[in-house]
N, C-alpha and C. Protein backbone atom coordinates (compact mmCIF):
# COMPACT_ATOMS: atom_id res chain seq x y z
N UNK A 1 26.32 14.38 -43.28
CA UNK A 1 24.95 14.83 -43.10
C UNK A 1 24.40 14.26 -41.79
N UNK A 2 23.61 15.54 -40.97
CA UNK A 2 23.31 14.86 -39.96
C UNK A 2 22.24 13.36 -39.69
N UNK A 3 21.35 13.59 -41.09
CA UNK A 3 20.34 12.12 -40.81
C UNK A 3 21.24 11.20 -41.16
N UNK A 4 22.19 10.85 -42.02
CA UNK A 4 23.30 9.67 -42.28
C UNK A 4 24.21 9.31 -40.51
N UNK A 5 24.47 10.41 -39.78
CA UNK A 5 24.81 10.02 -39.02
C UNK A 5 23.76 9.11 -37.89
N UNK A 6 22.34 9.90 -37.29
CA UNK A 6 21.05 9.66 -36.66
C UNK A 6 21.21 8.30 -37.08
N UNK A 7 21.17 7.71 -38.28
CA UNK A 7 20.44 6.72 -39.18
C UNK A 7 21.72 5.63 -38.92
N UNK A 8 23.16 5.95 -38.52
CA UNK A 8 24.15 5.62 -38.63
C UNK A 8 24.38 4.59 -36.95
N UNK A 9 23.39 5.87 -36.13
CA UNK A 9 23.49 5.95 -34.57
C UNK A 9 22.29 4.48 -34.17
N UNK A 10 21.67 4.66 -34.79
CA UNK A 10 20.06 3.17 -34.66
C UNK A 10 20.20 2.27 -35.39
N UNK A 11 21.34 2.32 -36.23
CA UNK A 11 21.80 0.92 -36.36
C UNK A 11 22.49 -0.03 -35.72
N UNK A 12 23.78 1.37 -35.43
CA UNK A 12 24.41 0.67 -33.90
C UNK A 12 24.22 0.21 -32.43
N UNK A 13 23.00 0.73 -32.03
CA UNK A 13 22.09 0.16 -31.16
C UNK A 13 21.64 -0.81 -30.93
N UNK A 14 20.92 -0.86 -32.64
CA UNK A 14 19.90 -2.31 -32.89
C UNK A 14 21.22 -3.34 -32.80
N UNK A 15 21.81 -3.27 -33.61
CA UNK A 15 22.98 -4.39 -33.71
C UNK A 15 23.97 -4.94 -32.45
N UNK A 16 24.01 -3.84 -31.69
CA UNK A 16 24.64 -3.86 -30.13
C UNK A 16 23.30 -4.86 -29.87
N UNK A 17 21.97 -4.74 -30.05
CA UNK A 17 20.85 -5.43 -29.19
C UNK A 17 21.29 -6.81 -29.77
N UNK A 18 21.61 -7.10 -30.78
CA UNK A 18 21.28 -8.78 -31.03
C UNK A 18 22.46 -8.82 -30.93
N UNK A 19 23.54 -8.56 -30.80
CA UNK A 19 24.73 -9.17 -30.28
C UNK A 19 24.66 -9.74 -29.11
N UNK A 20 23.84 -9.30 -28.44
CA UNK A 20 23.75 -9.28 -26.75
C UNK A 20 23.07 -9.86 -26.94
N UNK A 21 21.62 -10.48 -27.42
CA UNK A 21 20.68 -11.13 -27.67
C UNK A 21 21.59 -12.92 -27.86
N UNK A 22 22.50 -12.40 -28.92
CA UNK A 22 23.16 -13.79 -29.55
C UNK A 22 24.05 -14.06 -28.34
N UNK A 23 24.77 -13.47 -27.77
CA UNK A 23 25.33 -13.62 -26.55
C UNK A 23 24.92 -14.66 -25.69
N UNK A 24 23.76 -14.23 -25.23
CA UNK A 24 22.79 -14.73 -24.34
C UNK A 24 22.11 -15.94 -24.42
N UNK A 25 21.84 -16.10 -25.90
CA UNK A 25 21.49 -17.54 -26.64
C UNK A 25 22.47 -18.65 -26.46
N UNK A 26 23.41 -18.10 -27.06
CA UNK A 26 24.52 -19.08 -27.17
C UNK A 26 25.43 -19.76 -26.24
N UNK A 27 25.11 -19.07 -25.09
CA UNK A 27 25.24 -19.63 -23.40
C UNK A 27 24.25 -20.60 -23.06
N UNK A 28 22.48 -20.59 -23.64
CA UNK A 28 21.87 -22.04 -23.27
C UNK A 28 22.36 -22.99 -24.81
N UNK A 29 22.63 -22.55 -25.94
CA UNK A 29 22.29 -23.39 -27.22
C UNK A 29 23.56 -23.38 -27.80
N UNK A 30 23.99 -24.42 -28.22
CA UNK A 30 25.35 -24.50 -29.22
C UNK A 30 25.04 -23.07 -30.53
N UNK A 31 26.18 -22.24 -30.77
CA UNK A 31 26.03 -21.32 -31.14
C UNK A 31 25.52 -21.58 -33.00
N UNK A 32 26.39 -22.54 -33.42
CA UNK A 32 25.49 -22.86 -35.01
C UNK A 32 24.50 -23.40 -35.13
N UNK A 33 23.73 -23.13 -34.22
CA UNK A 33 22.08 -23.64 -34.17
C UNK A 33 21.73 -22.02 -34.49
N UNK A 34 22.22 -21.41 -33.98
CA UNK A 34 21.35 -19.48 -34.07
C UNK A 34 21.89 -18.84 -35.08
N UNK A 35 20.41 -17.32 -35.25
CA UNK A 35 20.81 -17.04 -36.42
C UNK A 35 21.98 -16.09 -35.77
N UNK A 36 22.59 -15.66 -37.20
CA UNK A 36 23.96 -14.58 -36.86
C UNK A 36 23.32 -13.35 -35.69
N UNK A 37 24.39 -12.59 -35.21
CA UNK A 37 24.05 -11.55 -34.39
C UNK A 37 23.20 -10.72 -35.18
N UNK A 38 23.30 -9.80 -36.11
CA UNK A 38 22.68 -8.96 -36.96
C UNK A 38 21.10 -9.45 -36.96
N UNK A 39 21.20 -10.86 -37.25
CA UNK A 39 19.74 -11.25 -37.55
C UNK A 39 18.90 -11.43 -36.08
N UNK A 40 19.25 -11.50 -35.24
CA UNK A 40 18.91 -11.35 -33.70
C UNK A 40 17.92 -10.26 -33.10
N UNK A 41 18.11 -8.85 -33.47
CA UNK A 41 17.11 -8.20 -33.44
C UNK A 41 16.88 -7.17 -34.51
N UNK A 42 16.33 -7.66 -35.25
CA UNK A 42 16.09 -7.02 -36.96
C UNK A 42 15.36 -5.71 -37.02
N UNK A 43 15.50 -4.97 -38.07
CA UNK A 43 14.52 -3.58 -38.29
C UNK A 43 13.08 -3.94 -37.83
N UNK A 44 12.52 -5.44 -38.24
CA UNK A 44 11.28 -5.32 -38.05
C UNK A 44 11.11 -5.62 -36.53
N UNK A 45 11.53 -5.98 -35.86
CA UNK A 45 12.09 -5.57 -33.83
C UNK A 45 11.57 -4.44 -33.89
N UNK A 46 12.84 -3.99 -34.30
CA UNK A 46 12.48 -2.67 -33.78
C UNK A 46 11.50 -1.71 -33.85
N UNK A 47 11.14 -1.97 -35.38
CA UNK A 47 9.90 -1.18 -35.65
C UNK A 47 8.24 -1.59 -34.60
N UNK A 48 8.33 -2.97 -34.71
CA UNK A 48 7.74 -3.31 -33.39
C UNK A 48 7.58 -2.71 -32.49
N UNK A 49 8.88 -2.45 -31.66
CA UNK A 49 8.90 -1.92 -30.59
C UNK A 49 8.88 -0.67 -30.06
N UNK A 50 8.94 0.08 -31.58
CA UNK A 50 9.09 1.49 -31.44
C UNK A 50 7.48 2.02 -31.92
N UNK A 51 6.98 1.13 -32.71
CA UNK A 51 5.59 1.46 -32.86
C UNK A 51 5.43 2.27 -34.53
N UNK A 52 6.18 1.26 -35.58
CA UNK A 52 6.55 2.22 -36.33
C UNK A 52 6.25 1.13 -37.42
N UNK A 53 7.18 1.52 -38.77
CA UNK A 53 7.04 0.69 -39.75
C UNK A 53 8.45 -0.01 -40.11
N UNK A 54 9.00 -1.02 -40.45
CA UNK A 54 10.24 -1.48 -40.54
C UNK A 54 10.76 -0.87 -41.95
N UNK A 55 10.13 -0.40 -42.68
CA UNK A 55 10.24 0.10 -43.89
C UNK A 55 11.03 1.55 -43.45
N UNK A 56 10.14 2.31 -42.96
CA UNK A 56 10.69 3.70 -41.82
C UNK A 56 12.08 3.26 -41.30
N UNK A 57 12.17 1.98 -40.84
CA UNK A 57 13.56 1.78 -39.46
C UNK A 57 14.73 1.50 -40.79
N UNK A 58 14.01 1.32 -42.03
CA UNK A 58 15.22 0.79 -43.13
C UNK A 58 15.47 2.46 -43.89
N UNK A 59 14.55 3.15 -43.83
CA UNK A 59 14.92 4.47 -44.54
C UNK A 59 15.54 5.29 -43.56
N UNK A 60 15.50 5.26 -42.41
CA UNK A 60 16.14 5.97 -40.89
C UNK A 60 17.80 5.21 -41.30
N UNK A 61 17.73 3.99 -40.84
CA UNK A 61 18.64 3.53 -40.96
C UNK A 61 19.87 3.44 -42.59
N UNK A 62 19.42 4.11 -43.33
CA UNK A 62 20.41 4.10 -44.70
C UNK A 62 20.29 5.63 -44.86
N UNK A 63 20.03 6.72 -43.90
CA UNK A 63 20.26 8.15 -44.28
C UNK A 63 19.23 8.84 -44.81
N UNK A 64 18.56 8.01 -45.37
CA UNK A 64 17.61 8.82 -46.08
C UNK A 64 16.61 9.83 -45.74
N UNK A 65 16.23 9.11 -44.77
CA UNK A 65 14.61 10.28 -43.99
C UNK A 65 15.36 10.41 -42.32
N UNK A 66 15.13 11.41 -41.70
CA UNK A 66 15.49 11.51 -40.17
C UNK A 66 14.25 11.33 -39.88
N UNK A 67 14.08 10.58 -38.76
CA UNK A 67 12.88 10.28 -37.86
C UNK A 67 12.24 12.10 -36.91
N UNK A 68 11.24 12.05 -36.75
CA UNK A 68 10.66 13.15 -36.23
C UNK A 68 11.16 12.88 -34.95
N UNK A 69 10.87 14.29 -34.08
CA UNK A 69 11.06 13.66 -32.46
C UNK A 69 10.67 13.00 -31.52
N UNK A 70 9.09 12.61 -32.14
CA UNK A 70 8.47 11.98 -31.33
C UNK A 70 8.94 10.53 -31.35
N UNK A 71 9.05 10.08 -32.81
CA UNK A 71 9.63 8.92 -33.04
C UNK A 71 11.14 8.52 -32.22
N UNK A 72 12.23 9.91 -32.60
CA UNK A 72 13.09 9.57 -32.08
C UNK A 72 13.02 9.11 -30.44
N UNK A 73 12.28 9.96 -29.91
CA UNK A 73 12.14 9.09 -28.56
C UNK A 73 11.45 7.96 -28.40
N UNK A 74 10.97 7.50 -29.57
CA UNK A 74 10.29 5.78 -29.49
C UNK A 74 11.26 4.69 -29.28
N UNK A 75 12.11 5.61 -30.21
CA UNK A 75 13.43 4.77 -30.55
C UNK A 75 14.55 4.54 -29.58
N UNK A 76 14.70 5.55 -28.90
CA UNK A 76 15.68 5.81 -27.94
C UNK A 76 14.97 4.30 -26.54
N UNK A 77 13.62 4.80 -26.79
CA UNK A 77 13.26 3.77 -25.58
C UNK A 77 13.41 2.47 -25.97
N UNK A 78 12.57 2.51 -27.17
CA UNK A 78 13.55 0.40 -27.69
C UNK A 78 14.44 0.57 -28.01
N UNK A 79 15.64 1.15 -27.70
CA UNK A 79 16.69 0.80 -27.92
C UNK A 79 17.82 0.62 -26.98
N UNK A 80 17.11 1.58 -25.77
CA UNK A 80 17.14 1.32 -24.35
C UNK A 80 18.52 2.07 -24.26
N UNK A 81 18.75 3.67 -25.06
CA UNK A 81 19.34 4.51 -25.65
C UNK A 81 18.92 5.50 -24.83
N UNK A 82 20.04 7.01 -25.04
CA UNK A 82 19.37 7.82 -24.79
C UNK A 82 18.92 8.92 -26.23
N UNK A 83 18.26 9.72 -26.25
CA UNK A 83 18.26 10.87 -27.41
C UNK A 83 19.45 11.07 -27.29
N UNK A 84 20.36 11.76 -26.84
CA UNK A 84 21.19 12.19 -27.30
C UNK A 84 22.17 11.47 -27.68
N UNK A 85 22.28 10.07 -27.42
CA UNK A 85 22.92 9.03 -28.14
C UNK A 85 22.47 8.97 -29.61
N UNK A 86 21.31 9.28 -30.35
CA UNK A 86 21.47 8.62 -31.36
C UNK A 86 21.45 9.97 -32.07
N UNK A 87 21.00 11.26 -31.41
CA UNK A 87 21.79 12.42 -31.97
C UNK A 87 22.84 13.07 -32.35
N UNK A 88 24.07 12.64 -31.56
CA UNK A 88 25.08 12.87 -31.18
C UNK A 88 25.09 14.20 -30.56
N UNK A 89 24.31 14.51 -29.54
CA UNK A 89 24.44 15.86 -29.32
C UNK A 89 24.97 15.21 -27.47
């Protein structure tokens, strides 16, 4: 289904973000001081940044609801994505 995939596509983003986030940490700070990568930049980030609800970024993200388009381009921009990345088109 295409929203399982969408929903599939902004997870892998977000999670690419705090990897890179944890990356980046763990070059000034011994790394078992930080939280795991995953926890680095969380749904509620994003929803932050996208101007949304983290509740929304958890129902986007498990298939359930597809984000509208306006949103999707909220998303694309915090995620520093393009649309058609998290479309697969």
């Amino acid at each position: 289904m295409k929203q399982q995939f969408i929903g599939q596509r902004i997870r892998e983003h977000r999670l690419a973000i705090g990897r890179k986030k944890y990356d980046q940490l763990a070059k000034k700070v011994p790394a078992k001081t930080l939280k795991p990568p995953e926890d680095q930049y969380t749904q509620g980030d994003l929803a932050r940044d996208a101007d949304c609800a983290a509740s929304q970024v958890s129902e986007w993200e498990s298939g359930k609801v597809i984000p509208g388009t306006l949103t999707l381009g909220k998303l694309a921009r915090a995620l520093g994505a393009r649309l058609a990345d998290l479309v697969g088109e």
